[in-house]
PDB file of N, CA and C in Angstrom:
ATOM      1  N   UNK A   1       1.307 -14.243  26.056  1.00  0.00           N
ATOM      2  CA  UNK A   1       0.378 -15.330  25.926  1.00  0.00           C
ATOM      3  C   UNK A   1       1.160 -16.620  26.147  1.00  0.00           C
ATOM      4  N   UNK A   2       0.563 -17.684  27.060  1.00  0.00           N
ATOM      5  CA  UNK A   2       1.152 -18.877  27.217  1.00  0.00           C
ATOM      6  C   UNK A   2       0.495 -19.859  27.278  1.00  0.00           C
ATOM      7  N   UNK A   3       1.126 -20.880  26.239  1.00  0.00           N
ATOM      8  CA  UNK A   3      -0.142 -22.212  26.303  1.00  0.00           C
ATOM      9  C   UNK A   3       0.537 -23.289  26.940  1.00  0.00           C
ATOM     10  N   UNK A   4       0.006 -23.985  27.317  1.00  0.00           N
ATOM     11  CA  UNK A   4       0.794 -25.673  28.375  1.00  0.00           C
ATOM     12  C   UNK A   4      -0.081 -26.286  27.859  1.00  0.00           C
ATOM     13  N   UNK A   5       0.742 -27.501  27.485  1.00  0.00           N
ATOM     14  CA  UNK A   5      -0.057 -28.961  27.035  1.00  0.00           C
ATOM     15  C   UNK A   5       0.684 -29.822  28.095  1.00  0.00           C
ATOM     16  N   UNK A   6      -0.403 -30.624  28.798  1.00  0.00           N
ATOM     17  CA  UNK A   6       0.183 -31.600  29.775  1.00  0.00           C
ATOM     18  C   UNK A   6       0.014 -33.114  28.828  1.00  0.00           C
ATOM     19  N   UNK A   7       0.421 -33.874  28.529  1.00  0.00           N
ATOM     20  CA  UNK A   7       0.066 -34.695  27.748  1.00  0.00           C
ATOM     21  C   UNK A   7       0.989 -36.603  28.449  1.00  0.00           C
ATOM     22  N   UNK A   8       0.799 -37.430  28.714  1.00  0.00           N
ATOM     23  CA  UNK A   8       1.564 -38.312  29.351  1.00  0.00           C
ATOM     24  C   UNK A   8       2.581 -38.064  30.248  1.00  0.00           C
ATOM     25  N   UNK A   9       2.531 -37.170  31.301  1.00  0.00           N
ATOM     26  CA  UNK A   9       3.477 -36.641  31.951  1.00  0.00           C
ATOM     27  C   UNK A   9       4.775 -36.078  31.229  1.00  0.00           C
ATOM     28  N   UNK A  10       3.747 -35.274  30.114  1.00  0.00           N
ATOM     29  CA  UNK A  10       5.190 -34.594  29.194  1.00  0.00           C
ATOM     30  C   UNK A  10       4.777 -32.988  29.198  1.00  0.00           C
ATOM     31  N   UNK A  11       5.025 -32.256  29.365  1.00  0.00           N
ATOM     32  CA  UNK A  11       4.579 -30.918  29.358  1.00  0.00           C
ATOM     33  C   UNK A  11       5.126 -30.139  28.225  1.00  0.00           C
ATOM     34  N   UNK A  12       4.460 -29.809  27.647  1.00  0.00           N
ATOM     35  CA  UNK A  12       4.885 -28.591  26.427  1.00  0.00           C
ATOM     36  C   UNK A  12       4.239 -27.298  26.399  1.00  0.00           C
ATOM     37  N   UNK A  13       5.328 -26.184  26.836  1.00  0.00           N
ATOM     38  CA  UNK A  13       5.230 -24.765  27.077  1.00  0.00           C
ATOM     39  C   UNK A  13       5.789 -23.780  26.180  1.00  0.00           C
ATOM     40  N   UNK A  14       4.548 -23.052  25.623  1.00  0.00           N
ATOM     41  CA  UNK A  14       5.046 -21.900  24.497  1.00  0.00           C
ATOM     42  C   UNK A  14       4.460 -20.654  25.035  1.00  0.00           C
ATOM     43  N   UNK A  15       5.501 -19.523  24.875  1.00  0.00           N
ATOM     44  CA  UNK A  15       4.972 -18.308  25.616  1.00  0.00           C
ATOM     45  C   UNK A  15       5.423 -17.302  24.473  1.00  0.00           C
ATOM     46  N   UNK A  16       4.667 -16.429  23.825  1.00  0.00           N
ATOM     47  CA  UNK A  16       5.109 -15.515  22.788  1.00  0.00           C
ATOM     48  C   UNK A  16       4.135 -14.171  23.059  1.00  0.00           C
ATOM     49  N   UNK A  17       4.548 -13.169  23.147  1.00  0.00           N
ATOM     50  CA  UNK A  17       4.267 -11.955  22.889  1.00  0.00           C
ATOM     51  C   UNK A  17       2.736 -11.695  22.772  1.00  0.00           C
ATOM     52  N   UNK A  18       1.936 -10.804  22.874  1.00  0.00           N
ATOM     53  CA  UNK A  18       0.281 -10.920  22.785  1.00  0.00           C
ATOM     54  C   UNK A  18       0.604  -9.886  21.461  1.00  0.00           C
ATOM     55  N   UNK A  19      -0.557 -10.032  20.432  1.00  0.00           N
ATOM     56  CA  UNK A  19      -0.955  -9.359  19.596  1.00  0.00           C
ATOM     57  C   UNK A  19      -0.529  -8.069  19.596  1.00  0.00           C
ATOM     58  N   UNK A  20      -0.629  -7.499  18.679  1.00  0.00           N
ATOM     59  CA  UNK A  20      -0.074  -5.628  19.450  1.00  0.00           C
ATOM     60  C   UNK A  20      -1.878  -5.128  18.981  1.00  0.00           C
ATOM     61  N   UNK A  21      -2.491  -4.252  19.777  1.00  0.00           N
ATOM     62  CA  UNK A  21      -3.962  -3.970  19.538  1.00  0.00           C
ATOM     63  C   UNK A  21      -4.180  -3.069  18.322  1.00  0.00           C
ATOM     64  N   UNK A  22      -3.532  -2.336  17.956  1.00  0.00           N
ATOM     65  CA  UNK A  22      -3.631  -2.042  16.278  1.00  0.00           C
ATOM     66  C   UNK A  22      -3.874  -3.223  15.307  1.00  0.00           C
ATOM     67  N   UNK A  23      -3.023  -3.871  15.423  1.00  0.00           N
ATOM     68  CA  UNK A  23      -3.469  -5.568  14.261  1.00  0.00           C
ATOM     69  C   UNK A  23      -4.969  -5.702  14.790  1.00  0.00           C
ATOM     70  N   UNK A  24      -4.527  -6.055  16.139  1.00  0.00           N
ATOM     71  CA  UNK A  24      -6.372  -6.833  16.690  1.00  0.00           C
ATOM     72  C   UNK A  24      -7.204  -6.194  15.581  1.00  0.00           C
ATOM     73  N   UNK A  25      -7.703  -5.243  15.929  1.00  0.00           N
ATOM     74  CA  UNK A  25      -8.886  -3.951  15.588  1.00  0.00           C
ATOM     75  C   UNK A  25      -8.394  -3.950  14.289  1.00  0.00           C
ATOM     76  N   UNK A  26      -7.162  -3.784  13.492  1.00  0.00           N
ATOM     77  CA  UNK A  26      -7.449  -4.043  12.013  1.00  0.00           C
ATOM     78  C   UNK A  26      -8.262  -5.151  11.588  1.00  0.00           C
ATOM     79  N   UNK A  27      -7.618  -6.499  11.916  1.00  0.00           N
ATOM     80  CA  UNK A  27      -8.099  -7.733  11.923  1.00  0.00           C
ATOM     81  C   UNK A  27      -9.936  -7.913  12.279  1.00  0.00           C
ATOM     82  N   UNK A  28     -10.389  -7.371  13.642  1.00  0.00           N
ATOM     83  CA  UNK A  28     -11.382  -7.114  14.131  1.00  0.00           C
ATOM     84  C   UNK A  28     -12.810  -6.553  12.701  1.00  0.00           C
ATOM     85  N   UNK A  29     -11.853  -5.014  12.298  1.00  0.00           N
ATOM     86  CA  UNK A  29     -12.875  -4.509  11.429  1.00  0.00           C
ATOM     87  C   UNK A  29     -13.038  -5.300  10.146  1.00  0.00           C
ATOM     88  N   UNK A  30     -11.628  -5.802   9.421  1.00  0.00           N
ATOM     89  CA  UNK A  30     -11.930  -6.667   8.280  1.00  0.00           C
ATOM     90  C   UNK A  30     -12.959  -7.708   8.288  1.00  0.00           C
ATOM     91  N   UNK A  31     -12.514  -8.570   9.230  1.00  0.00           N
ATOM     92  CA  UNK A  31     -13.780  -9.541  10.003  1.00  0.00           C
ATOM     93  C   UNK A  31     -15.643  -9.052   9.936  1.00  0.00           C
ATOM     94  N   UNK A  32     -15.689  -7.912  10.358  1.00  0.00           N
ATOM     95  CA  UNK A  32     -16.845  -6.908  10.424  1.00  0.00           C
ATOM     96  C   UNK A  32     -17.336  -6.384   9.054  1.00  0.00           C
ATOM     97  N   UNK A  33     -16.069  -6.036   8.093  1.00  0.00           N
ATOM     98  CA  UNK A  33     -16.571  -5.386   6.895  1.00  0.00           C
ATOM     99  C   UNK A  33     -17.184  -6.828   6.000  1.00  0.00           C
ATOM    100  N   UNK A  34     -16.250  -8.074   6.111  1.00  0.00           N
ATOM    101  CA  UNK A  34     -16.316  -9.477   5.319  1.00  0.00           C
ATOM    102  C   UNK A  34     -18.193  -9.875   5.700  1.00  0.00           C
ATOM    103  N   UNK A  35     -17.939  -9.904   7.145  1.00  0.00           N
ATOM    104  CA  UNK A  35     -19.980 -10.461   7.872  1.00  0.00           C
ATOM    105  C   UNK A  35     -20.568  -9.405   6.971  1.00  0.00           C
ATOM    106  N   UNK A  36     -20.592  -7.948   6.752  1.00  0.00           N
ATOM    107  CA  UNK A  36     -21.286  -6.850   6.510  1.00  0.00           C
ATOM    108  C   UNK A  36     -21.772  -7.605   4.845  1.00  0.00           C
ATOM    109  N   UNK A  37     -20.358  -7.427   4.018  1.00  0.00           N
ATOM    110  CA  UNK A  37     -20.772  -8.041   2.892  1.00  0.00           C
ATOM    111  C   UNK A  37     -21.401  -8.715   2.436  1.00  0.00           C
ATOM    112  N   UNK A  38     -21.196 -10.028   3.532  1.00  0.00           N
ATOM    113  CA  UNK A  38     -22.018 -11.422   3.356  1.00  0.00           C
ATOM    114  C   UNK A  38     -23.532 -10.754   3.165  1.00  0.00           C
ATOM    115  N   UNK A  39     -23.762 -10.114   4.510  1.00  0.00           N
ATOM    116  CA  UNK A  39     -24.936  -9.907   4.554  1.00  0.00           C
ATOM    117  C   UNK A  39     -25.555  -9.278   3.366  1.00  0.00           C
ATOM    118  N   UNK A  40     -25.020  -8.309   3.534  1.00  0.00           N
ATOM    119  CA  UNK A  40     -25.621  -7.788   1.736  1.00  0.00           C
ATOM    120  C   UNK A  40     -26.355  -8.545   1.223  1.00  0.00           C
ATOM    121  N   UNK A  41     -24.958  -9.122   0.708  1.00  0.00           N
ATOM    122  CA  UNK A  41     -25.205 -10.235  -0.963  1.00  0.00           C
ATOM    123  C   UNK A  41     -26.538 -11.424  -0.347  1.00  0.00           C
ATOM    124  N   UNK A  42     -26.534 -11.667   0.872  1.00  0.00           N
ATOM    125  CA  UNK A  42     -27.719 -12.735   0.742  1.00  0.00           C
ATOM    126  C   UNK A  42     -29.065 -11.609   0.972  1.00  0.00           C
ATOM    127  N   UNK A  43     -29.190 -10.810   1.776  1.00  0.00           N
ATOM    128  CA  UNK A  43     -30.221 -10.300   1.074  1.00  0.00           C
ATOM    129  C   UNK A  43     -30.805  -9.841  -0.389  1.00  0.00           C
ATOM    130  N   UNK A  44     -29.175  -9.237  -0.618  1.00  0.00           N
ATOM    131  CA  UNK A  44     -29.629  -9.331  -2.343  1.00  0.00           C
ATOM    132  C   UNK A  44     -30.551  -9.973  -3.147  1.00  0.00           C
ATOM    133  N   UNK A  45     -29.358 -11.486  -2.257  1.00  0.00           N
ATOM    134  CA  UNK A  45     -30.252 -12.875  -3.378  1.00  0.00           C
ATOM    135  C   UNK A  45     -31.712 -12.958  -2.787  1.00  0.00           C
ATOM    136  N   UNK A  46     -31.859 -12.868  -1.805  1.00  0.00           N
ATOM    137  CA  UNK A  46     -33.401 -13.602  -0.801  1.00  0.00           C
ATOM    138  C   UNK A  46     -34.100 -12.504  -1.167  1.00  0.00           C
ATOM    139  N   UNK A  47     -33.657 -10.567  -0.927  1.00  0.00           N
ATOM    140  CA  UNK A  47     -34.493 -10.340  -0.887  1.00  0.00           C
ATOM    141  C   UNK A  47     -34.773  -9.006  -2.231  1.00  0.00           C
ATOM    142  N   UNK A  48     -33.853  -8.803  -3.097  1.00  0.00           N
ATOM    143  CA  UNK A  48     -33.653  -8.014  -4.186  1.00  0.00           C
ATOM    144  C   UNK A  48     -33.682  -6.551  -3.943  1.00  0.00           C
ATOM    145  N   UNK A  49     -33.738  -5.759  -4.506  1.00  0.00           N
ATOM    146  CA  UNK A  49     -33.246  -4.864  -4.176  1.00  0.00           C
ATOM    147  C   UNK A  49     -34.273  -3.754  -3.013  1.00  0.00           C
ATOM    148  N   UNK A  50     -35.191  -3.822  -2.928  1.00  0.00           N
ATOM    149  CA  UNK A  50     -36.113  -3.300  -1.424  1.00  0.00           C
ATOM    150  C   UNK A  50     -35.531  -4.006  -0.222  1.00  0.00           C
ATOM    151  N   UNK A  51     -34.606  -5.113  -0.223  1.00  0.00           N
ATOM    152  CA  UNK A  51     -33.975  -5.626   1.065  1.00  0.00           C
ATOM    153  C   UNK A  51     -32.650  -4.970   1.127  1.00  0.00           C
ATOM    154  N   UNK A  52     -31.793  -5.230   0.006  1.00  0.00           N
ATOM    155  CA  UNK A  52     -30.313  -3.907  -0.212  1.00  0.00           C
ATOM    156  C   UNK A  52     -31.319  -2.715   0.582  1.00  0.00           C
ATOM    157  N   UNK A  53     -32.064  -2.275   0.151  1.00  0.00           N
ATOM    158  CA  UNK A  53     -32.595  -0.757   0.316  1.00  0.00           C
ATOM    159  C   UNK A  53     -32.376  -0.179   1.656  1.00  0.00           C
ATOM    160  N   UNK A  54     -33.277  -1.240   2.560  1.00  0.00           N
ATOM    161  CA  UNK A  54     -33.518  -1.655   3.593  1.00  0.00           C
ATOM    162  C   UNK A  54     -32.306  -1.989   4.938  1.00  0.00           C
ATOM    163  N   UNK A  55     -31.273  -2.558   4.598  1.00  0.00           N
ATOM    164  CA  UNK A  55     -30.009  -2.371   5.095  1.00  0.00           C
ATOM    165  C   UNK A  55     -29.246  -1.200   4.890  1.00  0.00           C
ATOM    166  N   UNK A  56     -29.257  -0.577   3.761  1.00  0.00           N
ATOM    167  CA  UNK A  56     -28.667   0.578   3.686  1.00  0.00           C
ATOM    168  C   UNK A  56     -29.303   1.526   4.650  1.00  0.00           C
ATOM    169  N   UNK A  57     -30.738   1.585   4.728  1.00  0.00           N
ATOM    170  CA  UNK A  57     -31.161   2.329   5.477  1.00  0.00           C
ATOM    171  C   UNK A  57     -30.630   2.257   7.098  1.00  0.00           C
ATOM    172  N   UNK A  58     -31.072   0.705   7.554  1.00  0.00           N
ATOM    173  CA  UNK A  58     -31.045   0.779   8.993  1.00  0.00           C
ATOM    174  C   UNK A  58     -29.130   0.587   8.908  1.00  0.00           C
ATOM    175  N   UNK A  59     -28.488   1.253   8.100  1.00  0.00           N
ATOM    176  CA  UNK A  59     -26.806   1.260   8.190  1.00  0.00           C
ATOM    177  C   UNK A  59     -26.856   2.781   8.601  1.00  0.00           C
ATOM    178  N   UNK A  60     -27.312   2.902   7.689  1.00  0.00           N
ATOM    179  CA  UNK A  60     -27.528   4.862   8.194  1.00  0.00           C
ATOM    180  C   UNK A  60     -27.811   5.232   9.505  1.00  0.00           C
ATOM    181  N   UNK A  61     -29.080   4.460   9.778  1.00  0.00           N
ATOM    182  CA  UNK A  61     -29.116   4.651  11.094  1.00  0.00           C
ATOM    183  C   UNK A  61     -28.406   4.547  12.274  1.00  0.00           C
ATOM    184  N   UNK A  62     -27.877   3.200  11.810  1.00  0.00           N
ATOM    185  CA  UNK A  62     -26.885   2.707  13.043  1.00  0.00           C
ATOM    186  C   UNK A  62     -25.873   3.342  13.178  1.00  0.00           C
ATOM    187  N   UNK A  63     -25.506   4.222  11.847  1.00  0.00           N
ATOM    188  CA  UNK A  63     -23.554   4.740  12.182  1.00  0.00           C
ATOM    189  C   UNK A  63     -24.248   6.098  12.681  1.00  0.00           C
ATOM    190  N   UNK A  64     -25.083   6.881  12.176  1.00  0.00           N
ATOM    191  CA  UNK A  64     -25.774   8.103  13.016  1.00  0.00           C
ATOM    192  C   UNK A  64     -25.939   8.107  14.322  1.00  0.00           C
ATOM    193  N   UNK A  65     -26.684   7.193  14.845  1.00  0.00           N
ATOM    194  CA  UNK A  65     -26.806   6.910  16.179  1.00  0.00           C
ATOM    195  C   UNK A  65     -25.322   6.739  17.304  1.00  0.00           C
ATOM    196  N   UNK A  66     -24.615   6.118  15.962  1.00  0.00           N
ATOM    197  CA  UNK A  66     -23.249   5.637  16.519  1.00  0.00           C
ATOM    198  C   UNK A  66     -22.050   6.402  16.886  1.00  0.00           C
ATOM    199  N   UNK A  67     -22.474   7.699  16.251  1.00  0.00           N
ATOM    200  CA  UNK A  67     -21.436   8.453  15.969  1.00  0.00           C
ATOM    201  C   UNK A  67     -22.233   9.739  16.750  1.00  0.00           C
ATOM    202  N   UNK A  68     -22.950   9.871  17.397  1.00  0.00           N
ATOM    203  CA  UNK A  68     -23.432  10.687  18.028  1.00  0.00           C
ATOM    204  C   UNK A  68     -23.402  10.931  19.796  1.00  0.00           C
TER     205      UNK A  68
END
């Protein structure tokens, strides 16, 4: 990975290594599990527990479908 800043006829160049794709996709799913949570908890609050219900369900669905 390499970034250039041109800035008053001054150039500043940094070039370091790319991610290794194991981190990514760790990083990636934490990201995924953190949104998942969120979501939850505000349905929780908005919609009590027939909205929990309701995500759990169409979760089921989605990893079934997903995994098939």
């Amino acid at each position: 990975m390499r970034i250039r800043l041109e800035r008053s006829g001054t150039v500043f160049e940094y070039e370091r290594p790319p991610m290794p794709e194991h981190r990514f996709k760790a990083l990636c799913l934490l990201a995924a599990g953190g949104l998942y949570v969120g979501l939850v908890a505000a349905v929780a609050a908005l919609c009590g527990g027939w909205g929990v219900l309701m995500v759990a369900v169409v979760t089921l669905v989605v990893v079934m479908t997903a995994s098939a």
